[in-house]
C-alpha atoms as a PDB file:
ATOM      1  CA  UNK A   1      98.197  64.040 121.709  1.00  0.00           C
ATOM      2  CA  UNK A   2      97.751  64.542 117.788  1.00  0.00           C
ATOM      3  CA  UNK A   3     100.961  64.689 117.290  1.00  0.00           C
ATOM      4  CA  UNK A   4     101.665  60.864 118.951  1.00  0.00           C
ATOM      5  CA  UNK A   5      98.627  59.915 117.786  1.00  0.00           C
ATOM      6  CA  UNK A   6     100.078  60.296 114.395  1.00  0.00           C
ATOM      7  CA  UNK A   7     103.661  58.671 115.244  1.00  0.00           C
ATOM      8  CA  UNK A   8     101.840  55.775 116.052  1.00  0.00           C
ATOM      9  CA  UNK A   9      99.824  55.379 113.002  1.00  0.00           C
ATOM     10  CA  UNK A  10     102.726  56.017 111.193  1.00  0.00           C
ATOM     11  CA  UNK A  11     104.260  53.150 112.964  1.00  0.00           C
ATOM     12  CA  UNK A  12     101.272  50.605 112.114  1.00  0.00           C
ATOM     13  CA  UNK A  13     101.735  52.261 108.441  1.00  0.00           C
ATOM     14  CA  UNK A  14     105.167  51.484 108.523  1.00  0.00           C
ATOM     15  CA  UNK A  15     105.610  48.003 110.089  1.00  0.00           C
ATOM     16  CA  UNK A  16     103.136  47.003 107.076  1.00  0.00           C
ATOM     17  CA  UNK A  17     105.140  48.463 104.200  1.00  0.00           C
ATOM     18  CA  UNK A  18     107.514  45.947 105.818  1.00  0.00           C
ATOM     19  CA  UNK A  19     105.284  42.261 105.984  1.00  0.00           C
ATOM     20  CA  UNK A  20     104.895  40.451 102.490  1.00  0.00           C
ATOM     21  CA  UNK A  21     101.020  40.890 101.025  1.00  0.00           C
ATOM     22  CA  UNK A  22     100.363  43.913 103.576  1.00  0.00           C
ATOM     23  CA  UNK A  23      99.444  47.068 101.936  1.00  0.00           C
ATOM     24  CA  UNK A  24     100.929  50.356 104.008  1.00  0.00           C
ATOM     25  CA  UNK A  25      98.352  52.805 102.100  1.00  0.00           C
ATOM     26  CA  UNK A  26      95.566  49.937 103.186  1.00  0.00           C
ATOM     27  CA  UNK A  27      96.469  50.489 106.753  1.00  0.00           C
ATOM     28  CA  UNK A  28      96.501  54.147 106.283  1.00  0.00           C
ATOM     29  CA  UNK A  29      92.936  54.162 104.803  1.00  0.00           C
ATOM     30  CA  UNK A  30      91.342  52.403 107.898  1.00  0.00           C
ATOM     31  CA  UNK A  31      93.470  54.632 109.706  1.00  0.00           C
ATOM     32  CA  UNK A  32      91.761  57.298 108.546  1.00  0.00           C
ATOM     33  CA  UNK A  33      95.137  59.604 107.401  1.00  0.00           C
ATOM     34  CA  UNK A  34      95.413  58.407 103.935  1.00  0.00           C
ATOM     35  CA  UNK A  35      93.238  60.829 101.747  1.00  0.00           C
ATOM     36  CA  UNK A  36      94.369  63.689 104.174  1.00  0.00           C
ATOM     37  CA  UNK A  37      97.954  62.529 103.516  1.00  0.00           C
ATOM     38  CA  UNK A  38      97.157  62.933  99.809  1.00  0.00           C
ATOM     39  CA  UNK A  39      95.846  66.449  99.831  1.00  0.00           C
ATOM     40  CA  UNK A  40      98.691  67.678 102.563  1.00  0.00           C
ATOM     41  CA  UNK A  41     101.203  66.193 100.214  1.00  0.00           C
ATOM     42  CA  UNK A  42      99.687  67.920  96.985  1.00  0.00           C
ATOM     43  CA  UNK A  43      99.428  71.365  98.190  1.00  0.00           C
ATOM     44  CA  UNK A  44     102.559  71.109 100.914  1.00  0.00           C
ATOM     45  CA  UNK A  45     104.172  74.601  99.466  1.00  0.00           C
ATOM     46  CA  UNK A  46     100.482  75.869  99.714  1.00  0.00           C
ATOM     47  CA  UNK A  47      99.786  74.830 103.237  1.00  0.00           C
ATOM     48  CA  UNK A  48     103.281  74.629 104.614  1.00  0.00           C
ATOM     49  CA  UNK A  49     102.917  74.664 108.248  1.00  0.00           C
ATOM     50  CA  UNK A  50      99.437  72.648 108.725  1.00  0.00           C
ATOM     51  CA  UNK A  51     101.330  70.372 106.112  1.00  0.00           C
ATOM     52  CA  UNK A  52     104.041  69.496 108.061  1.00  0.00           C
ATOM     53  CA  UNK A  53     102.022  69.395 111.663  1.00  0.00           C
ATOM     54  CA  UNK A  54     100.628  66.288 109.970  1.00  0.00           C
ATOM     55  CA  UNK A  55     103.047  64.739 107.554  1.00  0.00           C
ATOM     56  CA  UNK A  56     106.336  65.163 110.030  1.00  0.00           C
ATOM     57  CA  UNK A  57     104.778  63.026 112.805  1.00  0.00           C
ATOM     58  CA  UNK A  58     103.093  60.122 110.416  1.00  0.00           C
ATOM     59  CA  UNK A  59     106.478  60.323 108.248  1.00  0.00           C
ATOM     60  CA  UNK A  60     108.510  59.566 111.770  1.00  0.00           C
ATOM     61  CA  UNK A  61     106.275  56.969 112.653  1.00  0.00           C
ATOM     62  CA  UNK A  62     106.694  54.824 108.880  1.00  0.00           C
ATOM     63  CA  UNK A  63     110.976  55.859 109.274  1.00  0.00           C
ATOM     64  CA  UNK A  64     111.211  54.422 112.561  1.00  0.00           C
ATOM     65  CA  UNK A  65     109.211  51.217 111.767  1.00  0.00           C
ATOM     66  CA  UNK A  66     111.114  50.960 108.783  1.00  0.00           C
ATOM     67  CA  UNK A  67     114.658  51.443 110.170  1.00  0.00           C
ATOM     68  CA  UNK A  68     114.359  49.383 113.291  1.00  0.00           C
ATOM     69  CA  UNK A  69     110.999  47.192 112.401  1.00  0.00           C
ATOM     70  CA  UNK A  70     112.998  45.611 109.602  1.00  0.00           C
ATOM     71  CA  UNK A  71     115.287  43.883 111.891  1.00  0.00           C
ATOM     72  CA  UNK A  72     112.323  42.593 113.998  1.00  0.00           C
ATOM     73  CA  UNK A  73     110.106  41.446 110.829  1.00  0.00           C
ATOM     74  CA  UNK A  74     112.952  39.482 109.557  1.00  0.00           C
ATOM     75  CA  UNK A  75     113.696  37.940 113.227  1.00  0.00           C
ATOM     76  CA  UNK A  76     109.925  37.308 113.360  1.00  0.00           C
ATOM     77  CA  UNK A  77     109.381  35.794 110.007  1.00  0.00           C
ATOM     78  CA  UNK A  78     112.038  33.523 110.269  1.00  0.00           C
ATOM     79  CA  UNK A  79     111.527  32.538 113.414  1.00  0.00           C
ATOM     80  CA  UNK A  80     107.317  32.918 114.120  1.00  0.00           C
ATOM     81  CA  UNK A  81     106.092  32.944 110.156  1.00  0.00           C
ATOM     82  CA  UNK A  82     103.112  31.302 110.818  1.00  0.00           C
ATOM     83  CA  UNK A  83     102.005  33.899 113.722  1.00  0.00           C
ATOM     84  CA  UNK A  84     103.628  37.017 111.778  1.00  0.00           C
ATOM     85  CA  UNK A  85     101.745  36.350 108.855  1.00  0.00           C
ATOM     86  CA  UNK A  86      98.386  35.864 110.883  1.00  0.00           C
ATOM     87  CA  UNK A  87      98.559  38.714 112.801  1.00  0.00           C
ATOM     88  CA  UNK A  88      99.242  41.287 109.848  1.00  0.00           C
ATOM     89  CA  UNK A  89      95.903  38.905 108.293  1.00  0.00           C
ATOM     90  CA  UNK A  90      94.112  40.384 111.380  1.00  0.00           C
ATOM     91  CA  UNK A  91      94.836  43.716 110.723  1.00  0.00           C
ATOM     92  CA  UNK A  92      93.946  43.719 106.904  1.00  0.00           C
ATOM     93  CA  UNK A  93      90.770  42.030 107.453  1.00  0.00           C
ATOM     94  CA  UNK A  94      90.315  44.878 110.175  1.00  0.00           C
ATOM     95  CA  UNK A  95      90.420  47.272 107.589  1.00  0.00           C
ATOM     96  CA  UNK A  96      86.991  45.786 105.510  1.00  0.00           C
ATOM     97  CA  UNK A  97      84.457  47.541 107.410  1.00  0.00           C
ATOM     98  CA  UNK A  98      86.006  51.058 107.020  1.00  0.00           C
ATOM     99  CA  UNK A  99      87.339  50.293 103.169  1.00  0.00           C
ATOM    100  CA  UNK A 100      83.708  48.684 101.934  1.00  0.00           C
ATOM    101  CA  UNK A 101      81.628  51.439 103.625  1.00  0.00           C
ATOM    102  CA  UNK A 102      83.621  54.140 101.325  1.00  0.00           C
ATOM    103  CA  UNK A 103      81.180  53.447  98.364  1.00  0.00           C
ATOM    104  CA  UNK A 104      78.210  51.189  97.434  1.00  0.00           C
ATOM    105  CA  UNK A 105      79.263  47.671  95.469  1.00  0.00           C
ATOM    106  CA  UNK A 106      77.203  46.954  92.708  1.00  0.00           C
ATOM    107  CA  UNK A 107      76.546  44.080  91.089  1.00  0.00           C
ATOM    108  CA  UNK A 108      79.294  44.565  88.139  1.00  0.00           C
ATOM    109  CA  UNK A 109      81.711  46.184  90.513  1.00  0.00           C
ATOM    110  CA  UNK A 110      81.741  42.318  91.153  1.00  0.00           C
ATOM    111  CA  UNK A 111      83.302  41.641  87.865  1.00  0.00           C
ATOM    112  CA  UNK A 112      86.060  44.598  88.442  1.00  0.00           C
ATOM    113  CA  UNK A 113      87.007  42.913  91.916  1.00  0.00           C
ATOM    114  CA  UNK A 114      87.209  39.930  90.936  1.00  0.00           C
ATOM    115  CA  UNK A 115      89.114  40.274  87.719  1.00  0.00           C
ATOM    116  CA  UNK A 116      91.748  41.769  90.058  1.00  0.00           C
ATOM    117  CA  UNK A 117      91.622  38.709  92.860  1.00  0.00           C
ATOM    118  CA  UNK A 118      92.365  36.360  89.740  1.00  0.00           C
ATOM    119  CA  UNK A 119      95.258  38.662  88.197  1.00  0.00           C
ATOM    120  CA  UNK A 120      96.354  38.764  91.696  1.00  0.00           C
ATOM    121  CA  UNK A 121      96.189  35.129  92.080  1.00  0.00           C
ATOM    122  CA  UNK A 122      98.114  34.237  89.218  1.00  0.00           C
ATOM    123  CA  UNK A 123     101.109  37.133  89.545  1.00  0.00           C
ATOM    124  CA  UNK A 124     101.336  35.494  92.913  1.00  0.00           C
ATOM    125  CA  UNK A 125     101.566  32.052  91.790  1.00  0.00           C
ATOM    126  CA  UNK A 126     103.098  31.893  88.567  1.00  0.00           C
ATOM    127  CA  UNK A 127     106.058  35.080  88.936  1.00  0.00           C
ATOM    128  CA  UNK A 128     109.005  34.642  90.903  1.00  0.00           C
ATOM    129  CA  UNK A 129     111.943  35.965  88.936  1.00  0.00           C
ATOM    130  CA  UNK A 130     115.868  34.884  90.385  1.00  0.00           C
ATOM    131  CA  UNK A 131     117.091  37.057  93.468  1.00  0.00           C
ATOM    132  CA  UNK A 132     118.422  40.107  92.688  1.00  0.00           C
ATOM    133  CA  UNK A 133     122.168  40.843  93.246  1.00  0.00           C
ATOM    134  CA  UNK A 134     123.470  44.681  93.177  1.00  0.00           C
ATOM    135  CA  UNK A 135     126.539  44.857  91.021  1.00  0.00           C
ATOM    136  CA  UNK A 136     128.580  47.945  89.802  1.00  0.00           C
ATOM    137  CA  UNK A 137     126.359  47.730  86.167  1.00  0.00           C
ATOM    138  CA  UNK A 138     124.490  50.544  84.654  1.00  0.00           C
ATOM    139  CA  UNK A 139     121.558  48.081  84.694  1.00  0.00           C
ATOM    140  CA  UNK A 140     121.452  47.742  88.456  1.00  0.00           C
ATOM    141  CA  UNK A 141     121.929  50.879  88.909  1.00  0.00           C
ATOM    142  CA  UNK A 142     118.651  51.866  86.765  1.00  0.00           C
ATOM    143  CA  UNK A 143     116.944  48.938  88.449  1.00  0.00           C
ATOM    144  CA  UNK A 144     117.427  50.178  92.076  1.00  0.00           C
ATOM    145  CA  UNK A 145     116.022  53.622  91.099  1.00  0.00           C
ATOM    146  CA  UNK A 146     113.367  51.382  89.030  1.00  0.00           C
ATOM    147  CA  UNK A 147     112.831  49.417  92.980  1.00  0.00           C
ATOM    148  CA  UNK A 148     112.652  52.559  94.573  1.00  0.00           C
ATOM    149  CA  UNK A 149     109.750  53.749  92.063  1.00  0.00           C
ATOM    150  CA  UNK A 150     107.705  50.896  92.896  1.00  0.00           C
ATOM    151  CA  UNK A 151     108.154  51.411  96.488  1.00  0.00           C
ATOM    152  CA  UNK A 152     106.434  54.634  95.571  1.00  0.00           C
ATOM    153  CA  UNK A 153     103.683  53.227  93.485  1.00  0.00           C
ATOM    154  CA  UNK A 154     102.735  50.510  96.030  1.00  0.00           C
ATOM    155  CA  UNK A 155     102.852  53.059  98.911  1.00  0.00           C
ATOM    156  CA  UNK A 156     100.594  55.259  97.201  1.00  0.00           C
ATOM    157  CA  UNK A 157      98.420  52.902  95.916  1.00  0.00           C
ATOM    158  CA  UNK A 158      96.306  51.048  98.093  1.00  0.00           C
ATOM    159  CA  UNK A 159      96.306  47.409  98.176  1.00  0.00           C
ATOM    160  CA  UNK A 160      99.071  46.692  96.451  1.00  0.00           C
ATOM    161  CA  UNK A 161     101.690  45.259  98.476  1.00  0.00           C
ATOM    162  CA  UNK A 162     105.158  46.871  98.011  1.00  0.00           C
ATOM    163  CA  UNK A 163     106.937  44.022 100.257  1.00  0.00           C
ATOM    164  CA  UNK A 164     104.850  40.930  97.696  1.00  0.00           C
ATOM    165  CA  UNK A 165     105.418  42.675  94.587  1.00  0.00           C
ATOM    166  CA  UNK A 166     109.463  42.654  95.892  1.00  0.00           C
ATOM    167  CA  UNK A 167     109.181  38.826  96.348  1.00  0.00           C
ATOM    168  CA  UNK A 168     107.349  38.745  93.175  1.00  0.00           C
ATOM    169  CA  UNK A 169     110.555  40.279  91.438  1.00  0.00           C
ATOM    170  CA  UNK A 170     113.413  38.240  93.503  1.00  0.00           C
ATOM    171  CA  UNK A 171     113.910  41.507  95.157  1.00  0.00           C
ATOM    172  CA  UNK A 172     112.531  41.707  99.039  1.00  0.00           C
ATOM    173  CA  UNK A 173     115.684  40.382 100.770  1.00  0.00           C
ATOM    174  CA  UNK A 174     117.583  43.175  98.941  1.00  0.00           C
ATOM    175  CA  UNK A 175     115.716  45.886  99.819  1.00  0.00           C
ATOM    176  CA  UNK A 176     114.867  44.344 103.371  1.00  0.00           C
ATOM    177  CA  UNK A 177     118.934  44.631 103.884  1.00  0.00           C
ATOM    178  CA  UNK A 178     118.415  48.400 102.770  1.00  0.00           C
ATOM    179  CA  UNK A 179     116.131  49.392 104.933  1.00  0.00           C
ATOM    180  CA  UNK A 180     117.624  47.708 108.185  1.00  0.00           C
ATOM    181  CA  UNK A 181     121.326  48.722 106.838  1.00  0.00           C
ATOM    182  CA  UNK A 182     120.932  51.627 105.181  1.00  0.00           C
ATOM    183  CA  UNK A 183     124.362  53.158 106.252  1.00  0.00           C
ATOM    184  CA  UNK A 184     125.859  50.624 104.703  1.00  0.00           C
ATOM    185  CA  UNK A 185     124.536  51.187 101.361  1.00  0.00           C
ATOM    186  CA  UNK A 186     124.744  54.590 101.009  1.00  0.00           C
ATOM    187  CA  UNK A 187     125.272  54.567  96.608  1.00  0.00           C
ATOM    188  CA  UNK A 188     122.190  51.634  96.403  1.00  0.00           C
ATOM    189  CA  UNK A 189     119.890  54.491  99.166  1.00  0.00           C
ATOM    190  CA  UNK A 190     120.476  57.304  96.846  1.00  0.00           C
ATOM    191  CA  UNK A 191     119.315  55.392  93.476  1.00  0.00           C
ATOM    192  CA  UNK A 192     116.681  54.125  95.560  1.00  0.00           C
ATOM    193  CA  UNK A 193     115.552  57.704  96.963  1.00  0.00           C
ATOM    194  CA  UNK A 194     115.948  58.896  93.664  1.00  0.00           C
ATOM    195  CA  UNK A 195     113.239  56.325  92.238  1.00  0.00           C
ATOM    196  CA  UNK A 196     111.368  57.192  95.514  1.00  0.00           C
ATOM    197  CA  UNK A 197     110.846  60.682  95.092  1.00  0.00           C
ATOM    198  CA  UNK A 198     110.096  60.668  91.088  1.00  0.00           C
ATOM    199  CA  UNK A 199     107.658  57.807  91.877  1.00  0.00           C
ATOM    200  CA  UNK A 200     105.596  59.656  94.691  1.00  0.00           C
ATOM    201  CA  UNK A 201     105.614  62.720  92.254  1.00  0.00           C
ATOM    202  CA  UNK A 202     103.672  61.007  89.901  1.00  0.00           C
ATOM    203  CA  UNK A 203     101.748  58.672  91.611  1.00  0.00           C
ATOM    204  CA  UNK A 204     100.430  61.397  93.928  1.00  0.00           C
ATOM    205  CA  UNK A 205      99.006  63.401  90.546  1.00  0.00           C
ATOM    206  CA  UNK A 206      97.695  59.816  89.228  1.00  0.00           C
ATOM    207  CA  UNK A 207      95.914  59.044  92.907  1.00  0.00           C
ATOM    208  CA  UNK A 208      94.513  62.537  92.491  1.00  0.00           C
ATOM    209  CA  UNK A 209      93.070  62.474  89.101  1.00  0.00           C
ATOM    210  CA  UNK A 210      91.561  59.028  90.143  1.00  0.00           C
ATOM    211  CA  UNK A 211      89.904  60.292  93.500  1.00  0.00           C
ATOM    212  CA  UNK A 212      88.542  63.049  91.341  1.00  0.00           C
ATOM    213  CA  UNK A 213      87.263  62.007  88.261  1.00  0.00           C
ATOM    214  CA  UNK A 214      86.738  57.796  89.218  1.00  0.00           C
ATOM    215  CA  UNK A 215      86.201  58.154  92.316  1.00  0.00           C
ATOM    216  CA  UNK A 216      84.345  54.650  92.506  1.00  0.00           C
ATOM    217  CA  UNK A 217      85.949  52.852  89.854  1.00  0.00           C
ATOM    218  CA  UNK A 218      89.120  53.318  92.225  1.00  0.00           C
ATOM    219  CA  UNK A 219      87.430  52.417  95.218  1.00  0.00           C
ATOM    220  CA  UNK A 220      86.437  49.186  93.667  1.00  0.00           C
ATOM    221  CA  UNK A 221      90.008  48.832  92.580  1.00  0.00           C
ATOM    222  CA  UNK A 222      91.006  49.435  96.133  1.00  0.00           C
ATOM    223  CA  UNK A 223      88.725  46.688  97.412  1.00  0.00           C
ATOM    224  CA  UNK A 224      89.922  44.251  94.853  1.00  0.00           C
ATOM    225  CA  UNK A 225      93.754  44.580  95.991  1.00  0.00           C
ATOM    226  CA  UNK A 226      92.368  44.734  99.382  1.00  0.00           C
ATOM    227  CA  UNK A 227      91.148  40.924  99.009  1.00  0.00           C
ATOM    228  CA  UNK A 228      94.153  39.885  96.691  1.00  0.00           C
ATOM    229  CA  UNK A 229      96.059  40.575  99.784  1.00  0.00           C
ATOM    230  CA  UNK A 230      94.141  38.814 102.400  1.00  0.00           C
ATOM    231  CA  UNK A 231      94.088  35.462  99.742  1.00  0.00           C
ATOM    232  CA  UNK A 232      97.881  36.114  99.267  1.00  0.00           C
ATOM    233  CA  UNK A 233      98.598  36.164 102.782  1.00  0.00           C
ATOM    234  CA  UNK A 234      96.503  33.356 103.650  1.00  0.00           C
ATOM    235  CA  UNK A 235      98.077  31.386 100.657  1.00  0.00           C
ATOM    236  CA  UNK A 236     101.190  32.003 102.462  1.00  0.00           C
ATOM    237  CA  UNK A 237     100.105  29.688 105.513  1.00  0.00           C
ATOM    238  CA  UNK A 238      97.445  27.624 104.797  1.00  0.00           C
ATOM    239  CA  UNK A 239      99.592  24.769 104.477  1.00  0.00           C
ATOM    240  CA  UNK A 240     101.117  24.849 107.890  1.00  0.00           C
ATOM    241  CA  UNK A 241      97.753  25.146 109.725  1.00  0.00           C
ATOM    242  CA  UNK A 242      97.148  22.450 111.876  1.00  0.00           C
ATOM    243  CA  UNK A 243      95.266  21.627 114.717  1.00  0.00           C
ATOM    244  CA  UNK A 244      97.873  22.357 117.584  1.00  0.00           C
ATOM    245  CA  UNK A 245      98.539  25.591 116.250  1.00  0.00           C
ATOM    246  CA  UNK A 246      94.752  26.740 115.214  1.00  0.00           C
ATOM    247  CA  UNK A 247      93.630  28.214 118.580  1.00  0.00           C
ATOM    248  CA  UNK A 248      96.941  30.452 118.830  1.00  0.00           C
ATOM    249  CA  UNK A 249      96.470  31.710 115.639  1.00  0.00           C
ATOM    250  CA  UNK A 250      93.283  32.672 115.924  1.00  0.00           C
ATOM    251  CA  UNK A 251      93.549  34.284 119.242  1.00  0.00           C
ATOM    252  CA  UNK A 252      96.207  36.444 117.463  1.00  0.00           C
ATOM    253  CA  UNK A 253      94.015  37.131 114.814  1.00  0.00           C
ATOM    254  CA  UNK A 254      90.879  38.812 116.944  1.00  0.00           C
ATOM    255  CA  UNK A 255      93.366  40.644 118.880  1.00  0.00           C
ATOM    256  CA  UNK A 256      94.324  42.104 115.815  1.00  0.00           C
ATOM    257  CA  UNK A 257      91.460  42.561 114.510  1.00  0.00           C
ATOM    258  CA  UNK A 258      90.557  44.706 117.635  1.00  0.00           C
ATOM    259  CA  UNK A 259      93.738  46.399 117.470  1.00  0.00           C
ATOM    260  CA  UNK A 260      93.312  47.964 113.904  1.00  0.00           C
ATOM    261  CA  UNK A 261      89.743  48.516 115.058  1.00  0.00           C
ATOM    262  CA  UNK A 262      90.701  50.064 117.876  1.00  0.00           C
ATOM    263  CA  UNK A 263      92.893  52.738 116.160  1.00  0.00           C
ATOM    264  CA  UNK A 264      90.450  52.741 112.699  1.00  0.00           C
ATOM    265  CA  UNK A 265      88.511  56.030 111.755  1.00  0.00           C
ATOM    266  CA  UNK A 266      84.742  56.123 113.214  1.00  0.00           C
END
């Protein structure tokens, strides 16, 4: 029961690396796998079997949404935007209770989130850089691996949202294509897992360090991206809220909210 337990998280994990201003590693926090994903990942030749009883399963789970959620997401968000987007709002805003709790807010931790939420605000906003086009060049080559780094950077980092920091660069419909074709593009999957694997490398050593020696400066971070997401999302569809469709969407946003709840740490 652990075991599918896990798969399933690992879908909910996965399906939100996949929605634009949705935060995997959030997810994963309310979860309650992410810091235990951490430490299982930093000591896996250390701990190899109890390692692997709890990476494998969660690491299916993300694959599987990845590989054949992609698909769905883009049918969805080109056909149900609106709802897509308000249903992933749901499940952020189901992750508050368990992310705020983590560590008391002061009064200048204020300051901290907020400088974020405006950063936030105005990278969404103001950068949108032309679509990116793979080529046979050296530079997309070295900007694939340099995609597949970020990937790892916004996975391991909460509350930064791998799938709006794509758009951000012209680059989401690229790598959405990769992850629901990835046969396909077997040359552009190996730069990509190349950039993957040095990026969680790193990043897991930087989360690390952070967790250890700022452990609340980084939770305040974390909250900050948490709420740049939720206004980025919301951003997203405020403009085609109306009064026919209000009730629907917020139905689907309590039974979100219940879902993620539901499924959320104690």
């Amino acid at each position: 029961m652990n075991t599918l337990i896990l798969f399933l998280k690992g879908l909910i994990i996965g399906i939100g690396k996949i929605i634009p201003g949705v935060s995997g590693s959030l997810l994963a926090i309310s979860l309650g796998v992410y810091e235990e994903a951490i430490s299982k990942i930093e000591t896996l030749w250390k701990t190899k079997k109890a390692s692997f009883c709890f990476l494998f399963p969660l690491a299916i789970g993300i694959i599987v949404a990845i590989l054949f959620g992609s698909n769905i997401m883009l049918y969805f968000l080109n056909h149900y935007y609106l709802f897509t987007v308000m249903v992933f709002i749901g499940l952020i805003v189901g992750t508050v209770p368990n992310i705020v709790k983590k560590e008391t807010i002061h009064f200048k931790d204020y300051i901290i989130i907020g400088g974020i939420i405006l950063i936030f605000f105005y990278l969404e906003t103001h950068l949108h850089l032309p679509q990116f086009e793979p080529n046979s060049s050296i530079f997309s080559s070295l900007y694939i691996v340099l995609l597949g780094f970020i990937d790892a950077l916004t996975t391991v980092l909460p509350g930064i949202s791998g799938t709006a920091t794509y758009m951000m660069l012209g680059s989401y419909n690229f790598i959405l294509e990769l992850f629901a074709n990835p046969f396909q593009m077997p040359f552009y999957c190996v730069l990509f897992g190349i950039g993957l694997l040095v990026g969680i490398a790193i990043m897991i050593k930087v989360v690390n360090y952070c967790f250890k020696k700022k452990k609340h400066l980084t939770w305040m971070c974390i909250i900050g991206f948490l709420f740049s997401s939720i206004l980025s999302l919301f951003l997203k569809i405020i403009d085609g809220i109306n009064r026919t469709n209000l009730f629907p969407l917020i139905l689907l946003f309590i039974i979100s909210y219940t879902i993620i709840n539901m499924v959320s740490e104690d």
